[in-house]
Protein backbone atom coordinates (compact mmCIF):
# COMPACT_ATOMS: atom_id res chain seq x y z
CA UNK A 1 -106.45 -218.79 -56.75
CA UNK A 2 -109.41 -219.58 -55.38
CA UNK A 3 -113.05 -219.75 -57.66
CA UNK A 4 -115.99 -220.28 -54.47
CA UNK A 5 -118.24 -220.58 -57.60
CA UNK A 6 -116.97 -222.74 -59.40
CA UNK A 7 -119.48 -224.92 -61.26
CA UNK A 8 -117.98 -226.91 -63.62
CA UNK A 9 -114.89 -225.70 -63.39
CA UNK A 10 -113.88 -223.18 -66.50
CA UNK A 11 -112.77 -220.59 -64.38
CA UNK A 12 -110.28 -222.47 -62.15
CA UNK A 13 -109.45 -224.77 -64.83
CA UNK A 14 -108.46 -222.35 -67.18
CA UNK A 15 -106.01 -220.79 -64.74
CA UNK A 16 -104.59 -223.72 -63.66
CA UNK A 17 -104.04 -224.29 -67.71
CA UNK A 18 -102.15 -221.25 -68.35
CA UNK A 19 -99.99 -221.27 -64.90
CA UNK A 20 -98.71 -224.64 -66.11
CA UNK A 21 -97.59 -223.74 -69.17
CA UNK A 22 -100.66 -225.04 -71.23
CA UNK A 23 -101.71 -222.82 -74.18
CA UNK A 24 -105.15 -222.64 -75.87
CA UNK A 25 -105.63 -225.29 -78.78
CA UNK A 26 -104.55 -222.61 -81.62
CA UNK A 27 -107.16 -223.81 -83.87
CA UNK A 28 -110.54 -223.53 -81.44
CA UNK A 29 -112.71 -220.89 -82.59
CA UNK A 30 -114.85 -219.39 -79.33
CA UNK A 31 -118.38 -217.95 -80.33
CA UNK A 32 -117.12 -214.20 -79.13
CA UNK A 33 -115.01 -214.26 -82.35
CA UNK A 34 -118.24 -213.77 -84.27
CA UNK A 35 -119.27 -210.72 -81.65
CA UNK A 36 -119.17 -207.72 -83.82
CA UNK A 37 -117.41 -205.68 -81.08
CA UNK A 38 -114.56 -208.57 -81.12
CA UNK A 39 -110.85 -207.17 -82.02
CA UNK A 40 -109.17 -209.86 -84.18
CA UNK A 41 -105.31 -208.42 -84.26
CA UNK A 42 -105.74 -207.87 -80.45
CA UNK A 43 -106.95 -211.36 -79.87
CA UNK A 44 -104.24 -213.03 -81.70
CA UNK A 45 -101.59 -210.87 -79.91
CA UNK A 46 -102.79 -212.09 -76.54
CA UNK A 47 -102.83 -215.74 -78.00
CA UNK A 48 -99.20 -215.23 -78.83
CA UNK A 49 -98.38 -214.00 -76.05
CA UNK A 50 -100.02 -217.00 -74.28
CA UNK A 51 -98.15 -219.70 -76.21
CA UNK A 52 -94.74 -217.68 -75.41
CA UNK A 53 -95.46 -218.11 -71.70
CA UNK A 54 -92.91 -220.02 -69.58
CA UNK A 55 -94.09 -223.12 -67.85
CA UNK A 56 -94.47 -222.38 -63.87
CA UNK A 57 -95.97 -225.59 -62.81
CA UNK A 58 -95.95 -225.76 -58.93
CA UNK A 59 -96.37 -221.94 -58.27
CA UNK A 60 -99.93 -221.86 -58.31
CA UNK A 61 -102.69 -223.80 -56.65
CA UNK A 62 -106.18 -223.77 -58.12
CA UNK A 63 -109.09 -224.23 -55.22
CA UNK A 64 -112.16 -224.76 -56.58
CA UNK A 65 -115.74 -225.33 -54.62
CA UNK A 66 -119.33 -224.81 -55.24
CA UNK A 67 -122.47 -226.09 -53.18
CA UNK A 68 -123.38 -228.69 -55.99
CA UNK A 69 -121.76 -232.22 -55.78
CA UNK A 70 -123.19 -232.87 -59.28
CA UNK A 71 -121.27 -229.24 -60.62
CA UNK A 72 -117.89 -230.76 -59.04
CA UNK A 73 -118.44 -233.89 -59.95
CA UNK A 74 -117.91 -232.27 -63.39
CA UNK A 75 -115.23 -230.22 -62.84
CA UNK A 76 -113.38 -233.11 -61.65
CA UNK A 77 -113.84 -234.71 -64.93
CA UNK A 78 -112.91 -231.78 -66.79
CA UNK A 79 -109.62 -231.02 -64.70
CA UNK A 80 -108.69 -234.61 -65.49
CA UNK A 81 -109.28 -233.79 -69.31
CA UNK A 82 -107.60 -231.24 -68.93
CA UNK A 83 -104.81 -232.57 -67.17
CA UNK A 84 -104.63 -230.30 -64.20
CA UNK A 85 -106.08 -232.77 -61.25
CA UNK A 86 -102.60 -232.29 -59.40
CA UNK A 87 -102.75 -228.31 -59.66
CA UNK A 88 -106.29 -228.34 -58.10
CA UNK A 89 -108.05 -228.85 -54.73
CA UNK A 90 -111.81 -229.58 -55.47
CA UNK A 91 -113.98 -229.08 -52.61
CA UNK A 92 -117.55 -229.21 -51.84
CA UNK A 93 -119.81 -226.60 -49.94
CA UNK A 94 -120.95 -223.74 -49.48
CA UNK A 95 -118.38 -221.02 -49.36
CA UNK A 96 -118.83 -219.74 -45.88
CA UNK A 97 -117.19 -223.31 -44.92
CA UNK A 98 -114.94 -223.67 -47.22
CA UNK A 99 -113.52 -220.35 -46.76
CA UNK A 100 -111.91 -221.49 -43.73
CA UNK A 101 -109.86 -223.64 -45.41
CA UNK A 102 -108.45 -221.03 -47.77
CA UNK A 103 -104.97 -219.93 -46.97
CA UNK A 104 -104.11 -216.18 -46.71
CA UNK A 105 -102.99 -214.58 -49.70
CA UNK A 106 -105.63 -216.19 -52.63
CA UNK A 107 -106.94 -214.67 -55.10
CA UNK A 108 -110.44 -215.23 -55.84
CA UNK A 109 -111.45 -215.24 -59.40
CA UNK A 110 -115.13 -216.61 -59.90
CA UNK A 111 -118.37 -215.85 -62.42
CA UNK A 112 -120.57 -216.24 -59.40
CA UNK A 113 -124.42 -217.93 -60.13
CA UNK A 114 -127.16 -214.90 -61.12
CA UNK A 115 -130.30 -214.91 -62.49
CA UNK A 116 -133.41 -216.79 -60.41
CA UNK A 117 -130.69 -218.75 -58.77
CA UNK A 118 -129.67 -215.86 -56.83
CA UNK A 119 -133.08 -213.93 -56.37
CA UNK A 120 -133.44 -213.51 -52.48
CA UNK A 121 -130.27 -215.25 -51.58
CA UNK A 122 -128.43 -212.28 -50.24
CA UNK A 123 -125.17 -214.47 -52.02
CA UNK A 124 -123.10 -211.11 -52.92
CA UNK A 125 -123.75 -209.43 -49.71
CA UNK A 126 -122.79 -212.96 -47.37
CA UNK A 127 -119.47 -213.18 -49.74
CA UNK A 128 -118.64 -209.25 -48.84
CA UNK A 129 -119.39 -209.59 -45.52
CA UNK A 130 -117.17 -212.32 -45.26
CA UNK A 131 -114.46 -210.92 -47.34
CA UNK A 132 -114.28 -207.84 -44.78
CA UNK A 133 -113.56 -210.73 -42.26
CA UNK A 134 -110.72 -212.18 -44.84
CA UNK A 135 -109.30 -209.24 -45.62
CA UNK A 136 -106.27 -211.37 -46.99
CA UNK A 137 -107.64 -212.86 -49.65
CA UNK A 138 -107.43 -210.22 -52.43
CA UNK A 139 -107.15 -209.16 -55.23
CA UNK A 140 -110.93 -210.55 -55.53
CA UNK A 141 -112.51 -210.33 -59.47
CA UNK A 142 -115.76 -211.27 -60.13
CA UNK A 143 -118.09 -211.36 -63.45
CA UNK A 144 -121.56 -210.37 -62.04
CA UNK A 145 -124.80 -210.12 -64.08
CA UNK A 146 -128.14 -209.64 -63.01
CA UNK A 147 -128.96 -209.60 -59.12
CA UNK A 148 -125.36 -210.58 -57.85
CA UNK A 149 -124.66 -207.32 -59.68
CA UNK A 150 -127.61 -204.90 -58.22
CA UNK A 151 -126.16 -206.73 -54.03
CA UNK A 152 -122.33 -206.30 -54.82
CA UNK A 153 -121.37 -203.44 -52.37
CA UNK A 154 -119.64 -200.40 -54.24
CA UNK A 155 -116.23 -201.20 -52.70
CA UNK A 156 -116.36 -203.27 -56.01
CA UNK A 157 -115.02 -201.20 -58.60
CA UNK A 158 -116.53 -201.87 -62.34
CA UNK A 159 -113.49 -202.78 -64.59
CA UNK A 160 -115.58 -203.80 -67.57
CA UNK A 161 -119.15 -203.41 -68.40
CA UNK A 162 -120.46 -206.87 -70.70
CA UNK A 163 -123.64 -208.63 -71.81
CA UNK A 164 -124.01 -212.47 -70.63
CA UNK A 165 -126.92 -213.91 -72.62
CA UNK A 166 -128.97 -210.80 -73.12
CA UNK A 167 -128.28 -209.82 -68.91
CA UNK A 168 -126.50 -206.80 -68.35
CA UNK A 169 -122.91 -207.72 -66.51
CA UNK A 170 -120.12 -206.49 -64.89
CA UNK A 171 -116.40 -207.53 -64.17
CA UNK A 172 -116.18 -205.73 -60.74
CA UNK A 173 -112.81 -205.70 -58.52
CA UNK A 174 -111.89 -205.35 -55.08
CA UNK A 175 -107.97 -205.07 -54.06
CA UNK A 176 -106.48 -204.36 -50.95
């Protein structure tokens, strides 16, 4: 799993959390339990599910890169908190370069940057263009929001429509 994105690390940390074996603290409460749309008996049923989940260490590896030293710099820190360092390959640059170094078969999973950060950047339409090169690395899941949600090409389909801080968002999907 690859997250090209990944800023301080939640993303890729999180997976690399669950695909060893490492459950959610059972007593954190996440703001989105307050969210009036939020489904309590569904919410524990996935979190029981979750802590039922065999331990797979070794079958997955976590890459995780972003352009910002100081943003891995952080998720270095976290993984280490979070006990995951030896699941994860933390890499910095942009992810035209790092791409390279992806091997076939990754998924990418990544809540890519939006807002001003992305105004004029043509970010979403560089990453599709690329992934029409890399036509291996699927399935390919992104939470959008904002302008990376107006560039991302249609071949994204929209699996879930969201709000992220007040900015309208998708989670959009492109498979094989």
């Amino acid at each position: 799993l690859w997250d090209p994105f990944c800023g301080a690390g939640t993303v890729a940390l999180e997976a690399a959390r669950h695909f060893n074996g490492m459950t959610p603290n059972a007593s954190v409460r996440f703001p989105f339990q307050d969210w009036p749309t939020h489904e309590a008996e569904l919410f524990e049923r996935v979190k029981s599910e979750m802590t039922s989940v065999e331990t797979r260490s070794g079958t997955l590896r976590v890459f995780a890169s972003d352009v910002s030293e100081r943003a891995l710099e952080a998720t270095r820190r976290n993984a280490a908190r979070a006990g995951v360092t030896d699941s994860m390959t933390i890499q910095h640059g942009d992810f035209e370069k790092v791409m390279e170094t992806i091997p076939s078969g990754t998924w990418i999973l990544s809540n890519p940057p939006y807002g001003e950060r992305l105004e004029g950047a043509g970010l979403m339409k560089r990453l599709a263009q690329l992934l029409e090169r890399r036509r291996d690395l699927r399935p390919v899941v992104l939470l959008v929001g904002g302008a990376a949600k107006r560039e991302l090409p249609g071949a994204f389909r929209s699996a879930i429509s969201t709000k992220n801080g007040g900015i309208d968002g998708a989670l959009r999907v492109l498979e094989r």
